[in-house]
Protein backbone atom coordinates (compact mmCIF):
# COMPACT_ATOMS: atom_id res chain seq x y z
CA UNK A 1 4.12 38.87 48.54
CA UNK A 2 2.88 36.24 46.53
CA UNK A 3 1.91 32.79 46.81
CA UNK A 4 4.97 31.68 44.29
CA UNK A 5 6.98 31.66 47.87
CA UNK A 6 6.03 31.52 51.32
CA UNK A 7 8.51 33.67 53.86
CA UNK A 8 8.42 32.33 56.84
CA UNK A 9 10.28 33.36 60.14
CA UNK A 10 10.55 30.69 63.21
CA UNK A 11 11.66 31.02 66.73
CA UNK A 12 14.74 30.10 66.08
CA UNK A 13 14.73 33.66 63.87
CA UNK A 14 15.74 31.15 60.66
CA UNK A 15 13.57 32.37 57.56
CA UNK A 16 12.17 29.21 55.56
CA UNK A 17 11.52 30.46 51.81
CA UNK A 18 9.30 28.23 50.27
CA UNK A 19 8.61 27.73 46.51
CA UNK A 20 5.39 27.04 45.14
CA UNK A 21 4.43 28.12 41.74
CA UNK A 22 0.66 28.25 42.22
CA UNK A 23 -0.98 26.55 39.24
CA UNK A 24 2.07 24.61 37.62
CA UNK A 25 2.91 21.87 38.83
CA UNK A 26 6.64 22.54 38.72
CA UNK A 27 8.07 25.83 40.09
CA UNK A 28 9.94 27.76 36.80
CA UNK A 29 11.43 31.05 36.28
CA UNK A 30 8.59 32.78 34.99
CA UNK A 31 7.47 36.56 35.65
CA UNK A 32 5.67 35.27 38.83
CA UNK A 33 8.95 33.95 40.28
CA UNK A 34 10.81 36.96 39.46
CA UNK A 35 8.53 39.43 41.42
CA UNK A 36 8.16 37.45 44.64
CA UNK A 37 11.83 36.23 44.75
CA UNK A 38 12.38 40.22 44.53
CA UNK A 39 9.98 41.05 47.43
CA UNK A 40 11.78 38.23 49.23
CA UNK A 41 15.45 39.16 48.76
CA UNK A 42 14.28 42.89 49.36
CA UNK A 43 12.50 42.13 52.70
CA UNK A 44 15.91 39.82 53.91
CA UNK A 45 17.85 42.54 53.23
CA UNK A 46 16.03 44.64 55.16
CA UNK A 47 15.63 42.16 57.97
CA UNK A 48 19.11 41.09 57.96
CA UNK A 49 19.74 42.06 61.39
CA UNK A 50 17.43 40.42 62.97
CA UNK A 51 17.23 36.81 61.00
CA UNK A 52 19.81 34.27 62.10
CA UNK A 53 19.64 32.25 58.38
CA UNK A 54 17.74 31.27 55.18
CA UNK A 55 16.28 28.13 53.83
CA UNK A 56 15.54 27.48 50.83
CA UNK A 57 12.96 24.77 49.75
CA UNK A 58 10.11 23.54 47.78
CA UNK A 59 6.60 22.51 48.10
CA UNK A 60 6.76 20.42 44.73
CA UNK A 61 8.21 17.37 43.88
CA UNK A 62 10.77 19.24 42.05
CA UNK A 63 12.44 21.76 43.91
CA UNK A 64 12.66 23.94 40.33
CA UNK A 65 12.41 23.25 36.73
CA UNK A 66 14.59 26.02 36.10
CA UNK A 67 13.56 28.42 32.80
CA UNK A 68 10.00 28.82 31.78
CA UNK A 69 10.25 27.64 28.33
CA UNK A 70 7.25 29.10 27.12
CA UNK A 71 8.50 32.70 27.88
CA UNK A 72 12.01 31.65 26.21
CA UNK A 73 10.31 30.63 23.13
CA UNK A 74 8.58 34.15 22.51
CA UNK A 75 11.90 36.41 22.94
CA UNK A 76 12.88 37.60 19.15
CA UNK A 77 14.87 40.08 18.45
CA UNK A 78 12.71 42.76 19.41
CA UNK A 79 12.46 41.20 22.68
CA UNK A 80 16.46 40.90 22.94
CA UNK A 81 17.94 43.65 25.13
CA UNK A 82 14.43 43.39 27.20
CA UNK A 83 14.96 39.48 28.13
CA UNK A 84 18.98 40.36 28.22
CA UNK A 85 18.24 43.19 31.14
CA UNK A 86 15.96 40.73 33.05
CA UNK A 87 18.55 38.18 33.16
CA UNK A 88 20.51 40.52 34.69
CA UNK A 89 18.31 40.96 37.51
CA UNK A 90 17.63 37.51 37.65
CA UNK A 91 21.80 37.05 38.45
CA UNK A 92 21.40 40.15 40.76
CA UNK A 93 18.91 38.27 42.58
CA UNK A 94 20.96 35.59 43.19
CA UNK A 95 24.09 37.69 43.84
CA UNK A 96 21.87 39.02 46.87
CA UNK A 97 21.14 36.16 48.50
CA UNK A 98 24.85 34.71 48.21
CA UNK A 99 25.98 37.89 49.88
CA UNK A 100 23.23 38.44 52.23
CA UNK A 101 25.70 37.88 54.81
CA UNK A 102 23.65 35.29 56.87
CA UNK A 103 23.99 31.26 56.04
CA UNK A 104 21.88 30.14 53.18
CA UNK A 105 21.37 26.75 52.63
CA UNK A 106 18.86 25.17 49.80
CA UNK A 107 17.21 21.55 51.18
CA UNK A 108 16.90 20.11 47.78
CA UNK A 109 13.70 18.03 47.63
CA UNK A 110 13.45 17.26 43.77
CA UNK A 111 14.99 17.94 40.49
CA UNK A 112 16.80 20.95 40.58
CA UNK A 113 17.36 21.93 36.87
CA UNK A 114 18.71 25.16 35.04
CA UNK A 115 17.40 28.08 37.14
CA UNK A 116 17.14 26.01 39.59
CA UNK A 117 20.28 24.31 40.29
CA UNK A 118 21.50 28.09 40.10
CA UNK A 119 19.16 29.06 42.69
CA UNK A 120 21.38 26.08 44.73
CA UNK A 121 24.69 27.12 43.40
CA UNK A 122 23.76 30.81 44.71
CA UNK A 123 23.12 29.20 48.36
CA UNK A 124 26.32 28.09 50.85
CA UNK A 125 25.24 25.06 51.50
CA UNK A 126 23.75 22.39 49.57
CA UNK A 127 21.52 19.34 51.40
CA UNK A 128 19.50 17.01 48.77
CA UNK A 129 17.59 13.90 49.41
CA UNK A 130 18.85 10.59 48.55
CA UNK A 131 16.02 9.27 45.70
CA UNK A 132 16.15 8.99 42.15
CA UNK A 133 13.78 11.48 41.77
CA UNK A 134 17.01 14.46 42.69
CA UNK A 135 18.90 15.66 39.48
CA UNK A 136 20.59 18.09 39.69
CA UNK A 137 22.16 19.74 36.32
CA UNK A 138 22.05 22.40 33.40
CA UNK A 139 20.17 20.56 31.18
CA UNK A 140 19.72 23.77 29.11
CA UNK A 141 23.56 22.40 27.24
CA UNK A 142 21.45 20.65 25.44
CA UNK A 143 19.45 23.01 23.93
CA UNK A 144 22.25 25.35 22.59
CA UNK A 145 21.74 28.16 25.16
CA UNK A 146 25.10 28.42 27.00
């Protein structure tokens, strides 16, 4: 496991998953991301039994940017059918938690953007602070990728 999320397990056998891109000061979906939100949804799944929950949250401002740009910007069409597959295991992700069969609920914190309002739309229930600072939205409209 990485430091991109924390996995924590209280008393109350409710698993906190906490996201915190080490370095950035925004959490994105970047290669880092990817690998420790699949050690996470692989150990729930295995844990299943014995976890009553899952909460998802952030230790930045924002709960998630959403895309990492920067990797975005280098996919050509070489690249294609690579970036295409990990999308789809991005979704899968996703898909997991939804249908982990335990309660997940995201406490939105921040700005919750692209990725990340998916990450939110992925969990069955939704709580978000009352500030300025929460959007929530695909912003990504806007730059022709839908």
């Amino acid at each position: 496991m990485t430091d991109a999320i924390r996995y924590e397990t209280g008393q109350d056998r409710i698993v906190v998953l906490t996201l915190d891109m080490p370095g950035q000061s925004a959490n994105t979906m970047n290669a880092v991301y990817r690998e420790a939100m699949a050690a996470c949804v692989a150990r729930l799944q295995a844990g299943k039994d014995s976890i009553a929950g899952v909460i998802i949250t952030s230790a930045k401002h924002t709960f998630f940017a959403g895309g990492d740009l920067n990797e975005l910007i280098k996919v050509g069409k070489p690249e294609a059918k690579a970036f295409y597959d990990m999308v789809l295991l991005l979704k899968a992700q996703l898909r997991a938690l939804e249908t982990l069969g335990k309660p997940v609920v995201a406490a939105i914190n921040g700005a919750a953007l692209g990725g990340g309002w998916e990450i939110c739309l992925a969990c069955h229930h939704r709580v978000a602070l009352d500030l300025p600072s929460v959007q929530l939205g695909l912003p990504e409209v806007t730059l022709g990728l839908l």
